[in-house]
N, C-alpha and C. Protein backbone atom coordinates (compact mmCIF):
# COMPACT_ATOMS: atom_id res chain seq x y z
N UNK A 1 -53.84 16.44 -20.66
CA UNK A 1 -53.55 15.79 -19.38
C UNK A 1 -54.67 14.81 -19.07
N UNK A 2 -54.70 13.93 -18.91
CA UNK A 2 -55.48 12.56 -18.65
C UNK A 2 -55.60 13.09 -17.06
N UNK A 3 -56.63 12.52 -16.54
CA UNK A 3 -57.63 12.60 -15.40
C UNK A 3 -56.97 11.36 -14.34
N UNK A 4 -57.05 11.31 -13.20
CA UNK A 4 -56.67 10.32 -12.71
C UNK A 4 -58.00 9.84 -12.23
N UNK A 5 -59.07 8.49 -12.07
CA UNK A 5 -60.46 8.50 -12.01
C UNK A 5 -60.34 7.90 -10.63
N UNK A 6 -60.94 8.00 -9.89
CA UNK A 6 -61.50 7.08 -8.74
C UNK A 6 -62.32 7.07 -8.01
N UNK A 7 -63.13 5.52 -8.28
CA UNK A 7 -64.72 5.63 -7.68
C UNK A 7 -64.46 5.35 -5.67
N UNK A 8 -65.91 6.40 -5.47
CA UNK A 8 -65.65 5.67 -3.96
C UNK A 8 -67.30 5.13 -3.77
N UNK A 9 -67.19 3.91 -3.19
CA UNK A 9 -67.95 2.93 -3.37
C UNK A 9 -68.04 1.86 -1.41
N UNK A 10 -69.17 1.43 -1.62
CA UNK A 10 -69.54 0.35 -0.13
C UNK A 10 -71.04 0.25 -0.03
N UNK A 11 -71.47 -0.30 1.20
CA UNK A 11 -72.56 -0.35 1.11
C UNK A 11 -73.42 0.51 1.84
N UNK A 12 -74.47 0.31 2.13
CA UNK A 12 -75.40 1.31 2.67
C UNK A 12 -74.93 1.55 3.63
N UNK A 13 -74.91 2.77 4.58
CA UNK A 13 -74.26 3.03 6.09
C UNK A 13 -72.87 2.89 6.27
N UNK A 14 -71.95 2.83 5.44
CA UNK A 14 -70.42 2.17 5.10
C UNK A 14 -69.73 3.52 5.42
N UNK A 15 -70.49 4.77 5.13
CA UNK A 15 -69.88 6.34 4.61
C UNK A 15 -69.12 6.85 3.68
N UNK A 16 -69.59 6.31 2.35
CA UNK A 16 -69.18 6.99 1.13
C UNK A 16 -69.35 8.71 0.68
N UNK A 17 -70.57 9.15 1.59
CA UNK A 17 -70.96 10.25 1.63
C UNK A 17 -70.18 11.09 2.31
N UNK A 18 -69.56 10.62 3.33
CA UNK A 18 -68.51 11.27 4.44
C UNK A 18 -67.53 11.37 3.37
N UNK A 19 -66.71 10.57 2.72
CA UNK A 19 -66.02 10.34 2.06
C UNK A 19 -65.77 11.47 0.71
N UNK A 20 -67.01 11.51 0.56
CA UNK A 20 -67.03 12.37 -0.66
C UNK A 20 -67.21 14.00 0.15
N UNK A 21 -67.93 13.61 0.79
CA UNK A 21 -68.09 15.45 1.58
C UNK A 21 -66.23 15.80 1.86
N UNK A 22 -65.29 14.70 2.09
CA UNK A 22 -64.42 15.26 2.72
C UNK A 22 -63.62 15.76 1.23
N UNK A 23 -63.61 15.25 -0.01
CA UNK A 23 -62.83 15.15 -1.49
C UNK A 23 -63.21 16.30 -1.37
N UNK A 24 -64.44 17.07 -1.23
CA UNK A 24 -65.03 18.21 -2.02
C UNK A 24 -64.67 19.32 -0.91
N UNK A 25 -64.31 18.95 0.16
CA UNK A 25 -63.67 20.05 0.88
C UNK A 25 -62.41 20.04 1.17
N UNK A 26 -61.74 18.97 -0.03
CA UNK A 26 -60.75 19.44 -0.39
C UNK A 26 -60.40 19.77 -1.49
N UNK A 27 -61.03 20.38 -2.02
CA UNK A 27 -61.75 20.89 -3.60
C UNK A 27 -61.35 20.22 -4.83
N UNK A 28 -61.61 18.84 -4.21
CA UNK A 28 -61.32 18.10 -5.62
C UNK A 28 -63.32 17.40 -6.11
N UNK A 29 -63.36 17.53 -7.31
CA UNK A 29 -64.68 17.40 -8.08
C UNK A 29 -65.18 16.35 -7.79
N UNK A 30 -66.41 16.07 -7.00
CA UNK A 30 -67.10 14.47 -6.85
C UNK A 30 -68.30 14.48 -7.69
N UNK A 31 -68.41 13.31 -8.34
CA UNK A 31 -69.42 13.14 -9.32
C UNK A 31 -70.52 12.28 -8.37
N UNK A 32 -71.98 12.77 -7.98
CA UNK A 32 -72.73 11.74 -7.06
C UNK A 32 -73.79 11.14 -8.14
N UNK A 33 -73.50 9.70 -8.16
CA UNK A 33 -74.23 9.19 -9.46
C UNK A 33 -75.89 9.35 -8.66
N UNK A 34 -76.40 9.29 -7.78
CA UNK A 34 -78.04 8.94 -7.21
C UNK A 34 -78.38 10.17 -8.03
N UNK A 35 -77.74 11.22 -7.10
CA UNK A 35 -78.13 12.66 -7.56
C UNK A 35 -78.19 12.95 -8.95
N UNK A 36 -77.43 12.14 -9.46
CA UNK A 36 -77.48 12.46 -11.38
C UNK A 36 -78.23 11.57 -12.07
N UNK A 37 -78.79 10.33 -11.48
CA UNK A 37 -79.28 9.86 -12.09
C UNK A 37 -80.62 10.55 -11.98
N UNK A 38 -81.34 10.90 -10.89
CA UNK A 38 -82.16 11.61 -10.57
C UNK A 38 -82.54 12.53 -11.42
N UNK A 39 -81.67 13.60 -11.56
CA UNK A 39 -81.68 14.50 -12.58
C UNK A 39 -81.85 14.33 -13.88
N UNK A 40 -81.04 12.63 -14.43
CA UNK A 40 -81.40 13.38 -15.50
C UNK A 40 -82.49 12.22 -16.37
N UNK A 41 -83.42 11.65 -15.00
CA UNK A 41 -84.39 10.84 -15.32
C UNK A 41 -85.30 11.45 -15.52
N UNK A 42 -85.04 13.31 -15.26
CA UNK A 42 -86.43 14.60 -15.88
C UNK A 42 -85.71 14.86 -17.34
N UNK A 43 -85.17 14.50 -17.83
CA UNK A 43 -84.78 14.58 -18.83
C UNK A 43 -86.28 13.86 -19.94
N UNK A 44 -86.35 14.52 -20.90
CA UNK A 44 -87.65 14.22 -22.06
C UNK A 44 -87.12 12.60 -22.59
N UNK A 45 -85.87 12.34 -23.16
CA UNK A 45 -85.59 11.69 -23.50
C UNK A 45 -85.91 10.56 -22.95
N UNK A 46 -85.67 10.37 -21.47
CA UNK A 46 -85.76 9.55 -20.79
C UNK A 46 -87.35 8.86 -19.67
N UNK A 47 -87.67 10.19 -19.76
CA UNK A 47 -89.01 10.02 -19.42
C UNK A 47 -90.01 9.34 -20.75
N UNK A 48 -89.56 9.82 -22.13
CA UNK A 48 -89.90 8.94 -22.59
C UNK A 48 -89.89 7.20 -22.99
N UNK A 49 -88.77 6.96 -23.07
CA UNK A 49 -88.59 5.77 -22.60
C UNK A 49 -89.10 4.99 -21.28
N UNK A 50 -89.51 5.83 -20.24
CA UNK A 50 -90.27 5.19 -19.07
C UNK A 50 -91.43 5.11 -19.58
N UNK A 51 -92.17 6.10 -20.48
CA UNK A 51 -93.38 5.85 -20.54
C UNK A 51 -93.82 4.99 -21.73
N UNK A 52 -92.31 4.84 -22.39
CA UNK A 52 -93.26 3.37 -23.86
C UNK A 52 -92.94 2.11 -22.75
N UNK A 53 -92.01 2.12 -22.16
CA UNK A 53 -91.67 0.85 -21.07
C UNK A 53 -93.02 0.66 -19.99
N UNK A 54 -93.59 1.56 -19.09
CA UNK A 54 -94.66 1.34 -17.92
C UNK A 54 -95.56 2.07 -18.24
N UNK A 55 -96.11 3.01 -19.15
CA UNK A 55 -97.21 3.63 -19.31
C UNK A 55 -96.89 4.94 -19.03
N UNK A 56 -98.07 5.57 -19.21
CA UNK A 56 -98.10 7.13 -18.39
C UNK A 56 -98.57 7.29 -17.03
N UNK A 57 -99.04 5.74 -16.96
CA UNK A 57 -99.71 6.05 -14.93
C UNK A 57 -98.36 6.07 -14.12
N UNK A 58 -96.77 6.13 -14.55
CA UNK A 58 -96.10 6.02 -13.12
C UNK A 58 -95.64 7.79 -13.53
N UNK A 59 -96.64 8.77 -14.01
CA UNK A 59 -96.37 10.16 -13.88
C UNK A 59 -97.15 10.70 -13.36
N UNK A 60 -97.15 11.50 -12.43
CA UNK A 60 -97.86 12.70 -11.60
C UNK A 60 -98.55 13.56 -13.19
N UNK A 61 -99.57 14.12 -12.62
CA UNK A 61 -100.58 15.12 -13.44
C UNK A 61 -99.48 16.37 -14.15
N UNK A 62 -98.47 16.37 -13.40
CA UNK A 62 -97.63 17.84 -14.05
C UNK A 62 -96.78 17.01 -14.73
N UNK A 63 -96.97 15.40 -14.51
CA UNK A 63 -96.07 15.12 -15.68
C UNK A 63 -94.52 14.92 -15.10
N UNK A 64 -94.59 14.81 -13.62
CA UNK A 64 -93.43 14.12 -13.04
C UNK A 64 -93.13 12.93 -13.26
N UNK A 65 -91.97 12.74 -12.75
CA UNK A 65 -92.26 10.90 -12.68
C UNK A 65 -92.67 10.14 -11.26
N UNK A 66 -93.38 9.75 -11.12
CA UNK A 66 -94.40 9.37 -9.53
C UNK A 66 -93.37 8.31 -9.57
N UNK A 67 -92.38 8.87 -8.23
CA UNK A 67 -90.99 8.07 -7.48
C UNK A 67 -91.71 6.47 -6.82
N UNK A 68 -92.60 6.89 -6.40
CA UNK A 68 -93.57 5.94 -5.34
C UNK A 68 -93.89 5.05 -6.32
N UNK A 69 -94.84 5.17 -7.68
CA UNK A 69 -95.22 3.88 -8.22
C UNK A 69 -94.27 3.38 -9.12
N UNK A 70 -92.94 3.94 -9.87
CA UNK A 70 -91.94 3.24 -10.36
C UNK A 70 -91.53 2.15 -8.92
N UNK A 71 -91.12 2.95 -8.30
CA UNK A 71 -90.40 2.13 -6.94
C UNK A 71 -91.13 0.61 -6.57
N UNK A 72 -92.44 0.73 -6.61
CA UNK A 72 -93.40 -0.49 -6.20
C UNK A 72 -93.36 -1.37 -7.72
N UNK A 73 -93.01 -1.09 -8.71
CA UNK A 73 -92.73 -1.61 -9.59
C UNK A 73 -91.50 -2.56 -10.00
N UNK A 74 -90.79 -2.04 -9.64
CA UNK A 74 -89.11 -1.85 -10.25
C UNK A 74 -88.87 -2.63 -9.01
N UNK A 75 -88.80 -2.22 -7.42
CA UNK A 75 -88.04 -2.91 -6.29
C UNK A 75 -88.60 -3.93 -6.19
N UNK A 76 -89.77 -4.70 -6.49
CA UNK A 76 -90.37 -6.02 -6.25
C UNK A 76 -90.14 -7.27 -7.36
N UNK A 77 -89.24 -6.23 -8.45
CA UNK A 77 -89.28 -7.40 -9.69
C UNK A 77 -88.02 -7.14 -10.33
N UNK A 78 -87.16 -8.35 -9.96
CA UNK A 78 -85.71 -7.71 -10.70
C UNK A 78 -85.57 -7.49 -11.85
N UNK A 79 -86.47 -8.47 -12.89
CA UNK A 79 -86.24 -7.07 -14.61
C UNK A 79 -86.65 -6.64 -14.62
N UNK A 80 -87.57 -5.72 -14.23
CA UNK A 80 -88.26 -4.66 -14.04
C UNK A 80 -87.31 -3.95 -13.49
N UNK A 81 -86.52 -3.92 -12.40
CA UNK A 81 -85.55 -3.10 -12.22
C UNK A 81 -84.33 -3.18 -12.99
N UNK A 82 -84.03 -4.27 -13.74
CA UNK A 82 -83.20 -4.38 -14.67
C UNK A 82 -83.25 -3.72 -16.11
N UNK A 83 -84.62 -3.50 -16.48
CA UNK A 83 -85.59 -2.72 -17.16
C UNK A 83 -85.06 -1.19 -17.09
N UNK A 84 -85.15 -0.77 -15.67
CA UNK A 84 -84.98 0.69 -15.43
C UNK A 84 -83.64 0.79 -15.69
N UNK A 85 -83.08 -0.20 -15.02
CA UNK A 85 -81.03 -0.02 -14.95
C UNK A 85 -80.82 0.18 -16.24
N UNK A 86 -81.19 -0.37 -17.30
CA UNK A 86 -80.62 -0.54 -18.73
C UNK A 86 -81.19 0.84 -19.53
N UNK A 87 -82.62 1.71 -18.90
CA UNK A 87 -82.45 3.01 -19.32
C UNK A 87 -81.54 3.81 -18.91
N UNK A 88 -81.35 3.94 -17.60
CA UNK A 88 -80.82 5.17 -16.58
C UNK A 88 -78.97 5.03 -16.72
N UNK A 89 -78.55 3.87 -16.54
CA UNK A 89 -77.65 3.65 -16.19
C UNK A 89 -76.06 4.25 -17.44
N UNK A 90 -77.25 3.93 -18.87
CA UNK A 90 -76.33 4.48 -19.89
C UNK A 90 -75.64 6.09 -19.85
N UNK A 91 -77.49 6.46 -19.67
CA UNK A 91 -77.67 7.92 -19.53
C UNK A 91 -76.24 8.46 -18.38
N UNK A 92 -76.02 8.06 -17.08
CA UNK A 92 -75.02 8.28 -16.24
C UNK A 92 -73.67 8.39 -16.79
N UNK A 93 -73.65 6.81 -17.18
CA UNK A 93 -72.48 6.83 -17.80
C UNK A 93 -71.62 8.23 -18.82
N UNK A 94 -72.62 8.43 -19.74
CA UNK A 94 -72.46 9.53 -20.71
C UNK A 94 -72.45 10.45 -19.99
N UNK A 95 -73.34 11.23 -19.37
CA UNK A 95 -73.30 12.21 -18.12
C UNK A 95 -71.82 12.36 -17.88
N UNK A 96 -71.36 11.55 -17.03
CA UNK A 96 -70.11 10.92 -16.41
C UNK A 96 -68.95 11.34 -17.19
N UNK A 97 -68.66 10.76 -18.21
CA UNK A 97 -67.70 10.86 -19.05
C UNK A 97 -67.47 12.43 -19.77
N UNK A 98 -68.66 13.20 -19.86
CA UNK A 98 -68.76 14.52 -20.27
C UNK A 98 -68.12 15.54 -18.96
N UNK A 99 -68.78 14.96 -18.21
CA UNK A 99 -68.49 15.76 -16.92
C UNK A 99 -66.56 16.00 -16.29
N UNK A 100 -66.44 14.59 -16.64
CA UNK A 100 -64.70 14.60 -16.30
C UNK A 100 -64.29 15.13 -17.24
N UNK A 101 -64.25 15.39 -18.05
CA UNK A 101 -63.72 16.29 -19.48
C UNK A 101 -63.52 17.71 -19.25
N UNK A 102 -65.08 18.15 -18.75
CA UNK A 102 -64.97 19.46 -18.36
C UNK A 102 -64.63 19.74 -16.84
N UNK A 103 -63.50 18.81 -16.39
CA UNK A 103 -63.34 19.09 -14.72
C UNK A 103 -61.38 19.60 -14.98
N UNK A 104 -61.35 20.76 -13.97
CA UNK A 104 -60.10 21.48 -14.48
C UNK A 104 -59.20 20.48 -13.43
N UNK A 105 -59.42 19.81 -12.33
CA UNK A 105 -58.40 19.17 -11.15
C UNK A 105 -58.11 17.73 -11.90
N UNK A 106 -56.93 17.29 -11.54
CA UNK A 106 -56.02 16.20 -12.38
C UNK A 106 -57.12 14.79 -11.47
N UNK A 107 -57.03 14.72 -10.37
CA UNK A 107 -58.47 14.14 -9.85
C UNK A 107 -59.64 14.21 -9.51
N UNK A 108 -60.52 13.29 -10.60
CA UNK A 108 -61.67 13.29 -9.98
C UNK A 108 -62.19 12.27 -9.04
N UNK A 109 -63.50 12.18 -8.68
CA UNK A 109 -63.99 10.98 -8.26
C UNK A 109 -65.98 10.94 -8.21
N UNK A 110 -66.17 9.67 -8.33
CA UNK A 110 -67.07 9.46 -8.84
C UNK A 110 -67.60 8.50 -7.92
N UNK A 111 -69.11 9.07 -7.03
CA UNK A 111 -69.77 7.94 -5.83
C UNK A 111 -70.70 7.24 -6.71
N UNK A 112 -70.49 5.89 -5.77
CA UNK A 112 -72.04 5.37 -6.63
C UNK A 112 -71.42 3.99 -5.74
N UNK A 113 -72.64 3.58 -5.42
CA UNK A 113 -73.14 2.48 -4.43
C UNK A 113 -72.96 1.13 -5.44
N UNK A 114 -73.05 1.42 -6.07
CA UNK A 114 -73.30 0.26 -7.64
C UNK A 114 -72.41 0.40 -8.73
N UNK A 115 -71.08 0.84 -8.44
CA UNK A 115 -70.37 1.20 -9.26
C UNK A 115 -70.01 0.03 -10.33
N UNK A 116 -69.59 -1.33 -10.19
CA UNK A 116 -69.47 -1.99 -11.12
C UNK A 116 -71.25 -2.70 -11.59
N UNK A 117 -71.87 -2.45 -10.96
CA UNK A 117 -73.29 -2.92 -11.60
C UNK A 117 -73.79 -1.71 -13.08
N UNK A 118 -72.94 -0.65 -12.37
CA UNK A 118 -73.90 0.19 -13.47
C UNK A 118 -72.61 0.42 -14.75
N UNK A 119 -72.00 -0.34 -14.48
CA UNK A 119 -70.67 -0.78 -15.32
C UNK A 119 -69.57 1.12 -15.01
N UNK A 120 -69.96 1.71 -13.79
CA UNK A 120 -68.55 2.55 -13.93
C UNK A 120 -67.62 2.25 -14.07
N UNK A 121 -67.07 1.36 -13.32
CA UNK A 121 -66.22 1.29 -12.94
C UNK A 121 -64.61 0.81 -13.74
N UNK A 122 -65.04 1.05 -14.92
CA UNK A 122 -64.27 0.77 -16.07
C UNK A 122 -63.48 1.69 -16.68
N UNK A 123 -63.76 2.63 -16.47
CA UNK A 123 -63.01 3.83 -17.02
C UNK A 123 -61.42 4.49 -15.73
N UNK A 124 -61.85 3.30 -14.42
CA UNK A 124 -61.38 3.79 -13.11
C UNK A 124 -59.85 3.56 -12.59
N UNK A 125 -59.07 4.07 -12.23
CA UNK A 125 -57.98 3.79 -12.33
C UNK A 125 -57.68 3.10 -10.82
N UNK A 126 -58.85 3.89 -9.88
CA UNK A 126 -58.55 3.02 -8.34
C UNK A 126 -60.04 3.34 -7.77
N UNK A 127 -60.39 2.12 -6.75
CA UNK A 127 -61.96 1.81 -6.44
C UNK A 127 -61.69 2.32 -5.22
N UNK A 128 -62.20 3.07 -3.99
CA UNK A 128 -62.15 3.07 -2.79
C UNK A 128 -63.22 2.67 -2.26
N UNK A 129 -62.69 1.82 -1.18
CA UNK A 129 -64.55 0.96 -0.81
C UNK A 129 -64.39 1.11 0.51
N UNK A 130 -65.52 2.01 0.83
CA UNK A 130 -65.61 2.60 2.10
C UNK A 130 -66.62 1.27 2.80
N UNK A 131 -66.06 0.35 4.31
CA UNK A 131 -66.29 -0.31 5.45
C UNK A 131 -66.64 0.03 6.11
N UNK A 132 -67.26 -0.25 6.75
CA UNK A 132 -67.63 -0.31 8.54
C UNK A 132 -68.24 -1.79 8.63
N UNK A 133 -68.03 -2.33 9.91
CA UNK A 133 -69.23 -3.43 10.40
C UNK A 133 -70.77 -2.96 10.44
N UNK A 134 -71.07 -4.41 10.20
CA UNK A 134 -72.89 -4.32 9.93
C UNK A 134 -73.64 -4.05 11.13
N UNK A 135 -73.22 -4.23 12.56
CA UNK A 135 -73.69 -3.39 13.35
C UNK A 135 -73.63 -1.90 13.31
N UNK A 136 -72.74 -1.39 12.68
CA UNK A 136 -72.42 0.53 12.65
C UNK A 136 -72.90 0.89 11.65
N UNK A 137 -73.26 -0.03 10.73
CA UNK A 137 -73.54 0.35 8.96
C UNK A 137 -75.73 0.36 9.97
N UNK A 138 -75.71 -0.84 10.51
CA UNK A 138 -77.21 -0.67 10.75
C UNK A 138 -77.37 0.49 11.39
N UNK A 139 -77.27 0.83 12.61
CA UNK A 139 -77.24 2.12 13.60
C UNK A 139 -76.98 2.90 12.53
N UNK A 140 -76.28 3.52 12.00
CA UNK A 140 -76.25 4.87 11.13
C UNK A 140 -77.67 4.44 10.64
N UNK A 141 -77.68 3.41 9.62
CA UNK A 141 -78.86 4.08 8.75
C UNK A 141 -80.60 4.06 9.63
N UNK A 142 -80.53 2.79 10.93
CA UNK A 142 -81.75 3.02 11.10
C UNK A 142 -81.72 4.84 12.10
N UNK A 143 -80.33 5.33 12.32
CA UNK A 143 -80.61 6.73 12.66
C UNK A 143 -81.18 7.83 11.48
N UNK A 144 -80.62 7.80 10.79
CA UNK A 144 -80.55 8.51 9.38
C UNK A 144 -81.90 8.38 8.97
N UNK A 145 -82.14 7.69 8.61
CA UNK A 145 -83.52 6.88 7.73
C UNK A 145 -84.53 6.75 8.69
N UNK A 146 -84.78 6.80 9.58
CA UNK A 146 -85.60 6.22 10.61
C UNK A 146 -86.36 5.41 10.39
N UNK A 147 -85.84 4.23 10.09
CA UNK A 147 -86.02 2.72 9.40
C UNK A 147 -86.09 2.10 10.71
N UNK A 148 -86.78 0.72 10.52
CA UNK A 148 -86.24 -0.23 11.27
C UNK A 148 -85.52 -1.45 11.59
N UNK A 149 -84.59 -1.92 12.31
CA UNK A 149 -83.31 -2.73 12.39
C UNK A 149 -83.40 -3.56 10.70
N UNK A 150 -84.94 -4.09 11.18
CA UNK A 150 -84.95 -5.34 9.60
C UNK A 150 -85.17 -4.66 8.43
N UNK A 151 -85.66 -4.14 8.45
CA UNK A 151 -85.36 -3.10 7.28
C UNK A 151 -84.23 -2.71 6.18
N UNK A 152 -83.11 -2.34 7.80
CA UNK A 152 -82.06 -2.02 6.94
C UNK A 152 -81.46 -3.41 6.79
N UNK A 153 -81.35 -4.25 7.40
CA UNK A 153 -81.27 -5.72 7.09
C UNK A 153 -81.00 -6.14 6.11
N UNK A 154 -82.66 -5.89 5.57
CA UNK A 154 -83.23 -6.54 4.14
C UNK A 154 -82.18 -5.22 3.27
N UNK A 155 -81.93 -3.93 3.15
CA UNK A 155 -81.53 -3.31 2.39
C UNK A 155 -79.64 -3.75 1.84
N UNK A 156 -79.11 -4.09 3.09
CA UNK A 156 -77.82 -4.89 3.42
C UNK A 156 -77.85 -5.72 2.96
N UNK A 157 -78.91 -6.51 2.48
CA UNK A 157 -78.09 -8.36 2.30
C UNK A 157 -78.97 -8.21 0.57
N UNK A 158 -79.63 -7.09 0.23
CA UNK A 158 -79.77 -6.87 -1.17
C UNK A 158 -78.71 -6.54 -1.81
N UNK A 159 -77.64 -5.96 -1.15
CA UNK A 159 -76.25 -5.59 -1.61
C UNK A 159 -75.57 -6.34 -2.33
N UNK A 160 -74.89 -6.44 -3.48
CA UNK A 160 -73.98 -7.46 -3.24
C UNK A 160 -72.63 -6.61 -2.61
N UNK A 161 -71.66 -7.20 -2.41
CA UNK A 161 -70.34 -6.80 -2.32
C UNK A 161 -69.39 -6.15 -3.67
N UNK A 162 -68.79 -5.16 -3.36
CA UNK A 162 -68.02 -5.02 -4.77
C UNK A 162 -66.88 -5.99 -4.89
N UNK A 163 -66.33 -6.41 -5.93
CA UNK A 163 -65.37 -7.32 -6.23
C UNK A 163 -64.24 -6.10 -5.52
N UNK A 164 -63.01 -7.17 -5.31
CA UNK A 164 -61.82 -6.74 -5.15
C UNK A 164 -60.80 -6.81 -6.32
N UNK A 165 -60.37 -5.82 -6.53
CA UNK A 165 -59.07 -6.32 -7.95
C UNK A 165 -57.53 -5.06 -7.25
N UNK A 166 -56.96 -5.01 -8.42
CA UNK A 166 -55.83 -4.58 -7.88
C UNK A 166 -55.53 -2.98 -8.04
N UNK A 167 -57.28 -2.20 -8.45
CA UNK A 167 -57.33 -1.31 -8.19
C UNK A 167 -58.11 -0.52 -6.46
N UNK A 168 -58.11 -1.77 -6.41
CA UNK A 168 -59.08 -1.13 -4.77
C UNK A 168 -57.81 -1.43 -3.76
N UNK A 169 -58.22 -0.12 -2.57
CA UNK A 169 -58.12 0.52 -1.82
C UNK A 169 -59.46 0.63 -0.75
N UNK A 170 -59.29 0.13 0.52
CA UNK A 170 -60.19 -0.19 1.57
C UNK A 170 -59.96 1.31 2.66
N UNK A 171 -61.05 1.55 2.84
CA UNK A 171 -61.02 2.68 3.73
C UNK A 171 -61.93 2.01 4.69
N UNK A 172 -61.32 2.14 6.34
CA UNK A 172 -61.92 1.47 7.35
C UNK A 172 -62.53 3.02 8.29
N UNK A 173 -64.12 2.71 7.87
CA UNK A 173 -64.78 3.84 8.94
C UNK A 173 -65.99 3.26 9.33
N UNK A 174 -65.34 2.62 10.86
CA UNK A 174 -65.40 2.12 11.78
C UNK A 174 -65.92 3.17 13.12
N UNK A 175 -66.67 3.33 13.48
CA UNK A 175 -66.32 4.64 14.65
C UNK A 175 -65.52 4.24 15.14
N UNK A 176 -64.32 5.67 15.51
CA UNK A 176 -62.99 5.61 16.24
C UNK A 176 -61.93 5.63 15.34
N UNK A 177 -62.25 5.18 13.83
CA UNK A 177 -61.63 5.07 12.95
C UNK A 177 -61.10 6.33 12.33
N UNK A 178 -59.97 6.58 12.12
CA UNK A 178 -59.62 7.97 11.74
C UNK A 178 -59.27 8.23 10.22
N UNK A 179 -60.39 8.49 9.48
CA UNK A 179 -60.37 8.55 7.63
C UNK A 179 -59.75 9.59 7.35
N UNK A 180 -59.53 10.62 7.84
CA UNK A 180 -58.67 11.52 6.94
C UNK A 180 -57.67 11.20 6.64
N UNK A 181 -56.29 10.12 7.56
CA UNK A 181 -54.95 9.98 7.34
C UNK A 181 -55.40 9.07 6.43
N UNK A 182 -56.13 8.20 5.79
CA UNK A 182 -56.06 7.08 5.08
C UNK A 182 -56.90 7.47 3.92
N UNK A 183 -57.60 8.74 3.48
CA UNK A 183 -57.66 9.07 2.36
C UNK A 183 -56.24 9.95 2.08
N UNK A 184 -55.49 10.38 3.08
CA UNK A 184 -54.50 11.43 2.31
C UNK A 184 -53.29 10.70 1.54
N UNK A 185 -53.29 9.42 2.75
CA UNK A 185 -52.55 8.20 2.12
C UNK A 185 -52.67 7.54 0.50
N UNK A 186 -54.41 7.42 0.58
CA UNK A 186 -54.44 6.64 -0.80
C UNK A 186 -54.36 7.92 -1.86
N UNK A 187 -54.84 9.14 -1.50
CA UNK A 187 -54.43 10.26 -2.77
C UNK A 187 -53.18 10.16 -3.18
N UNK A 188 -51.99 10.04 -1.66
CA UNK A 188 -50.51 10.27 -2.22
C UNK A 188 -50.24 8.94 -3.06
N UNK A 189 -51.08 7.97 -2.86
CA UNK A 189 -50.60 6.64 -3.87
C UNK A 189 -51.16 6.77 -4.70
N UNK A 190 -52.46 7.44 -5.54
CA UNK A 190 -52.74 7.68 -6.49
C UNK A 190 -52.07 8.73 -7.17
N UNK A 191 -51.33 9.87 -6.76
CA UNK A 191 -51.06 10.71 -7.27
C UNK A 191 -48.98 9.68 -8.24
N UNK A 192 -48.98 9.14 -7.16
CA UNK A 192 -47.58 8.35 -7.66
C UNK A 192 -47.35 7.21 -8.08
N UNK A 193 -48.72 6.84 -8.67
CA UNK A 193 -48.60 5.75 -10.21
C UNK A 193 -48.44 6.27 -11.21
């Protein structure tokens, strides 16, 4: 039985996370790419490759990977972060593809903020791109984050937008906006292609 795939995707403060909290309490399997990439950047394999790429100074004494000096590295210089993308991003992918294999529900879905950057979005049969306006997207995150206005600003207009094609599906969460009828909607249209 083939998998039916679908990423849910937007930008910062948009609520992809809402989105996915709601899939998984309806016990269908969400794959959270941050969280996995995370994971499996403690991976040997991969830590080695950070360290023939930047040295051994962006590791903590136990031999972590020091989040803080990759970050001052990588966020100030786009191949340098292009650098990191082209380790991590494979690694996901594979992750990814193993993971839906061993998932017993006919849908999965798969978050990630960067879904066609980190090339997911290829394997996907429908994109859901979770909205809100950039005033509600700011307020969430400078609540969340306890950032400030320009801040999240600058984090917003680093975004790009995801393309539109004729697998996406727009979910509007808007406060006031009511997402449950309009994910149950796009499941019943995914379930009847």
């Amino acid at each position: 039985m083939s998998k039916i795939q679908i990423g849910i995707t937007g930008g910062i403060g948009s609520g992809k996370s809402i989105v996915s909290r709601i899939m998984r309490a309806m016990q269908y399997p969400v794959y959270d790419t941050d969280a996995q990439a995370k994971a499996l950047m403690q991976s040997p394999l991969i830590k080695q490759q950070l360290a023939h790429t930047w040295g051994n100074d962006i590791f903590t004494e136990k031999g972590d990977i020091d989040r803080a000096k990759l970050a001052a590295i990588v966020f100030n210089d786009s191949t340098q972060l292009t650098t990191l993308n082209n380790i991590v991003h494979p690694a996901v992918r594979q992750h990814y593809a193993q993971w839906v294999e061993q998932q017993q529900s006919h849908i999965v879905f798969v978050e990630s903020a960067i879904l066609h950057q980190a090339q997911m979005h290829k394997s996907l049969q429908h994109i859901w791109i979770v909205q809100a306006d950039n005033e509600t997207r700011i307020r969430r995150v400078m609540q969340r984050n306890n950032i400030s206005r320009s801040e999240v600003e600058a984090r917003i207009a680093s975004q790009s937008e995801p393309p539109i094609d004729h697998r996406t599906h727009l979910i509007d969460n808007n406060d006031g906006s009511a997402i449950i009828p309009q994910i149950l909607k796009l499941i019943n249209i995914a379930l009847n292609k």
